[in-house]
Protein backbone atom coordinates (compact mmCIF):
# COMPACT_ATOMS: atom_id res chain seq x y z
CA UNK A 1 0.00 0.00 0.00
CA UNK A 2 1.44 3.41 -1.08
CA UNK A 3 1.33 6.37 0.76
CA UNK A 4 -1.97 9.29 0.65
CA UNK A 5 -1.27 12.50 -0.87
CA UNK A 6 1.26 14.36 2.05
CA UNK A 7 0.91 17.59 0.44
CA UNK A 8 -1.87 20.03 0.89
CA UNK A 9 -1.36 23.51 -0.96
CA UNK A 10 -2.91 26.80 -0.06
CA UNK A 11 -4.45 28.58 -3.87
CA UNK A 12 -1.13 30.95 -2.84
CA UNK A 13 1.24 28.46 -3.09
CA UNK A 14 -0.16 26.66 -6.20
CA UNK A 15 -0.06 30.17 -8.39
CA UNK A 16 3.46 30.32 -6.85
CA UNK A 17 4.23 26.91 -8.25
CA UNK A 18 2.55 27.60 -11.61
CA UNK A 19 4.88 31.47 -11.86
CA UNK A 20 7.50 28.97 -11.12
CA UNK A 21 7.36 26.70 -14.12
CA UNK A 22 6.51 29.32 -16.16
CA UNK A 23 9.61 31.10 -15.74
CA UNK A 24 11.59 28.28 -15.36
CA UNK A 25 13.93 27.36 -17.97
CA UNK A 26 15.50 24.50 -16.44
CA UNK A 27 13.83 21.19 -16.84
CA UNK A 28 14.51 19.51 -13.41
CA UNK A 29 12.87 22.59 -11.73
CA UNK A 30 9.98 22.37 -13.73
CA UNK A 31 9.67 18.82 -13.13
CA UNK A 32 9.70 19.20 -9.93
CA UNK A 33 7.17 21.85 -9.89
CA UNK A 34 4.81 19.86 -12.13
CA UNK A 35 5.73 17.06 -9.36
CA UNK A 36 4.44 18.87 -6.21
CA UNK A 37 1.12 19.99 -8.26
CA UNK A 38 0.35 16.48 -9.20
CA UNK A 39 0.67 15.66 -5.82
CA UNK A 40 -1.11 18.20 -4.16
CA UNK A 41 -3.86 16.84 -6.84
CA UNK A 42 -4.11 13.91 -4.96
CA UNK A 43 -1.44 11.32 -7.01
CA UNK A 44 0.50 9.27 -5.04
CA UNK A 45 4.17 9.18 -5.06
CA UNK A 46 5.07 6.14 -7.03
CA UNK A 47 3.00 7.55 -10.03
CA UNK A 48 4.48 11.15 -10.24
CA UNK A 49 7.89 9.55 -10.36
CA UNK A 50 6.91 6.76 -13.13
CA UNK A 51 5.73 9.91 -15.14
CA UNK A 52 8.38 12.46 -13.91
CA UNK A 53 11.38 9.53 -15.01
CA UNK A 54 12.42 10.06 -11.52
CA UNK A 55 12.96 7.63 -7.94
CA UNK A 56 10.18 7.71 -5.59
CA UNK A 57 12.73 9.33 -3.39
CA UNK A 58 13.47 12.17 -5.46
CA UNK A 59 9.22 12.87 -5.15
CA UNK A 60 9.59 12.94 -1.49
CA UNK A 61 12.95 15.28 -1.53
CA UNK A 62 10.98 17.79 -3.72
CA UNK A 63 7.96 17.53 -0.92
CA UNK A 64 10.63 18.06 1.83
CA UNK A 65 12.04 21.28 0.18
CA UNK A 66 8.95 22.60 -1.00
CA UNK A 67 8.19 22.78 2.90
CA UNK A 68 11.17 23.61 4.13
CA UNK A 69 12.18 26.93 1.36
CA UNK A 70 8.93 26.98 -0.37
CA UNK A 71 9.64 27.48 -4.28
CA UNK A 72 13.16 28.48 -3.79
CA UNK A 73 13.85 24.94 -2.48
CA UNK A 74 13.32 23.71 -5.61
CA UNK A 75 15.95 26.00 -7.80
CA UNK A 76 19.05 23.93 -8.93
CA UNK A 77 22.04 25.47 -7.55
CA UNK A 78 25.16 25.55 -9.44
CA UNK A 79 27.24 22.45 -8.80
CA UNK A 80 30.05 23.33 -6.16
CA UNK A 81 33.83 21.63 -7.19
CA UNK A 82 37.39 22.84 -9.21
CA UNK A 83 36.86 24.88 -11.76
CA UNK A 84 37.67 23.61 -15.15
CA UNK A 85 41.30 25.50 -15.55
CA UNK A 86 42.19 23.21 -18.47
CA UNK A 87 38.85 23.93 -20.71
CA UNK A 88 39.53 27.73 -20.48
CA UNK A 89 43.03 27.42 -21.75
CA UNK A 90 41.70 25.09 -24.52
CA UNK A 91 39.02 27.21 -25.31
CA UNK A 92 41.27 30.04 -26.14
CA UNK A 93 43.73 27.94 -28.29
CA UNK A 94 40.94 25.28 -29.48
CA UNK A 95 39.69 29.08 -31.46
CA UNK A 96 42.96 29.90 -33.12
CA UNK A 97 43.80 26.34 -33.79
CA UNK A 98 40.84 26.04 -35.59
CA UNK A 99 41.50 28.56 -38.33
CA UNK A 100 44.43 27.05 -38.91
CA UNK A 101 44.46 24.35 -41.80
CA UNK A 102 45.12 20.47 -40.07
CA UNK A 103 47.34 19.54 -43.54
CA UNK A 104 50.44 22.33 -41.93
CA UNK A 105 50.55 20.44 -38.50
CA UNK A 106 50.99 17.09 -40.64
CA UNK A 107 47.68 15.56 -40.66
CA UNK A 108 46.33 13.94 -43.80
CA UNK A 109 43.09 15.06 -43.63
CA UNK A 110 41.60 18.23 -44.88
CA UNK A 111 39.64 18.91 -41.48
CA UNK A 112 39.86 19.26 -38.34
CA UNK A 113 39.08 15.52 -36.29
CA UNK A 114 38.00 15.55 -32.45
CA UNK A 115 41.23 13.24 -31.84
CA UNK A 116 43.66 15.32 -33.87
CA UNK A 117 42.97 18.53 -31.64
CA UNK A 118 43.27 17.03 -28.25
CA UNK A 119 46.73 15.52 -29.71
CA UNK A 120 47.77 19.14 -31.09
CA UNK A 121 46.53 20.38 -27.67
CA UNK A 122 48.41 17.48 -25.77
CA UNK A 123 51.63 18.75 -27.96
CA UNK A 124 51.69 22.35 -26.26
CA UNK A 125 50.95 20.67 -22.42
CA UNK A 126 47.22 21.16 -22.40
CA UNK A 127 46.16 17.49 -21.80
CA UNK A 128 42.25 17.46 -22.53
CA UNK A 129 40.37 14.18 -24.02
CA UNK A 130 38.96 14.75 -27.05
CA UNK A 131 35.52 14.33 -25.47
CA UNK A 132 36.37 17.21 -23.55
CA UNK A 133 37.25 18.92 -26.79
CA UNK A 134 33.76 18.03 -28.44
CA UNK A 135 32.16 20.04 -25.05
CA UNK A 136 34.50 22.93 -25.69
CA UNK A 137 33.41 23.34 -29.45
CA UNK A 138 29.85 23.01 -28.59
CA UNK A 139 30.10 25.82 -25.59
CA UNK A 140 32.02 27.83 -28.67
CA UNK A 141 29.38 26.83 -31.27
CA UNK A 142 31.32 25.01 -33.46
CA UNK A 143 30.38 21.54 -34.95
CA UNK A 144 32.68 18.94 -36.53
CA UNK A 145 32.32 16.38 -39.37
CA UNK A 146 34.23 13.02 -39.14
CA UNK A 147 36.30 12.77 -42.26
CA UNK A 148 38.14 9.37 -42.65
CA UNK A 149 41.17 8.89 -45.00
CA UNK A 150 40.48 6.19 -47.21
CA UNK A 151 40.03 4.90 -50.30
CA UNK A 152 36.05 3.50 -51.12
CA UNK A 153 35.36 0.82 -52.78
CA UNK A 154 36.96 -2.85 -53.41
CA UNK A 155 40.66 -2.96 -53.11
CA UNK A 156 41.55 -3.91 -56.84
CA UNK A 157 39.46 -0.67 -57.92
CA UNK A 158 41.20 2.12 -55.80
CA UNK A 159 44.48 0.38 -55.51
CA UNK A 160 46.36 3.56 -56.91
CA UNK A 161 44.73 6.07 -54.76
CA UNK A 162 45.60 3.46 -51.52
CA UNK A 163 48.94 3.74 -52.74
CA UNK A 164 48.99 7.32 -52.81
CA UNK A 165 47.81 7.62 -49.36
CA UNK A 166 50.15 5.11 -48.09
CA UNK A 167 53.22 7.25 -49.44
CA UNK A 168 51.93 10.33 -48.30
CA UNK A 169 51.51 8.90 -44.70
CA UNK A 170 54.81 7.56 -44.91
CA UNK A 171 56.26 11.08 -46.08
CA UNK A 172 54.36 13.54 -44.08
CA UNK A 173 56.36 14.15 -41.16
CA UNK A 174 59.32 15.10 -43.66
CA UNK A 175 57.36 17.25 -45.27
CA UNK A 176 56.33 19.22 -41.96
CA UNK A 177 60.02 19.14 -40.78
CA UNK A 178 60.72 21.37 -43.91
CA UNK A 179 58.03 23.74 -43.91
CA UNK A 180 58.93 24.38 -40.54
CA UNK A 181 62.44 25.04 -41.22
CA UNK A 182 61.14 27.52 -43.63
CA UNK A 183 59.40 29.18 -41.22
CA UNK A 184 61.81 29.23 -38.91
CA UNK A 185 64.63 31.15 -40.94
């Protein structure tokens, strides 16, 4: 047997909950605004949190804070911890490396690749996965395609261009080494 309704809501408090969600633009606050009403309705616990996608629990820590801080209870509060010192140095040199074509650090392909710029970024001391790197570009607004360097089709058809792509692997990092001597003089 499941427990009654344990919330009982002055016509104050429900407008209050409905302002709430209406200003709300964070979907765990809403839900647990929409939460409370449904159970000041009358709904037990067990179905507001099939329907919220939430524990039974979590239903009964939304009651508790309702009561305790009233509709500030249920704000999400930013999550305490480090501060991420690595992503903000990334950020800044995740933007310039961007610009910059991938061929004239040595890679093959013609774009950027997730896995090349955390190894660029690895190269200059910034160790960051490249998961971390796919966050970073989506905080910046910037959205990668996955290229792949290869040759379609059956083996026999596209031998040449294999060929091609297995020299120019092979020669590469020579040809780096001397556009950054170059450079350098």
């Amino acid at each position: 047997m499941g427990r009654h309704a344990g919330l009982q809501l002055s016509g104050v408090e429900q407008r209050q909950l409905r302002g709430f969600m209406s200003e709300t633009n964070n979907k765990h606050e809403f839900r647990a605004a929409q939460g409370l009403l449904s159970r000041s309705e009358g709904k037990s616990a067990e179905e507001i949190a099939v329907n919220a996608g939430v524990t039974k629990k979590q239903v009964f820590v939304w009651t508790r804070k309702f009561r305790a801080d009233g509709v500030n209870g249920l704000r999400v509060r930013k999550q305490t911890g480090r501060p991420p010192v690595k992503a903000q140095i990334a950020k800044k040199r995740i933007k310039e490396l961007i610009d910059k074509d991938p061929q004239t650090f040595g890679y093959l392909k013609g774009r950027w690749v997730l896995r090349d710029i955390a190894r660029e970024l690895k190269k200059e001391g910034i160790g960051v996965h490249y998961s971390s790197v796919y966050r970073i570009l989506d905080d910046v607004g910037i959205k990668l395609k996955s290229p792949k360097l290869r040759a379609p089709g059956s083996i026999k058809k596209n031998y040449y261009k294999r060929e091609q792509i297995r020299r120019y692997k092979r020669i590469a990092p020579a040809l780096l080494k001397k556009s950054s001597d170059r450079i350098s003089r």
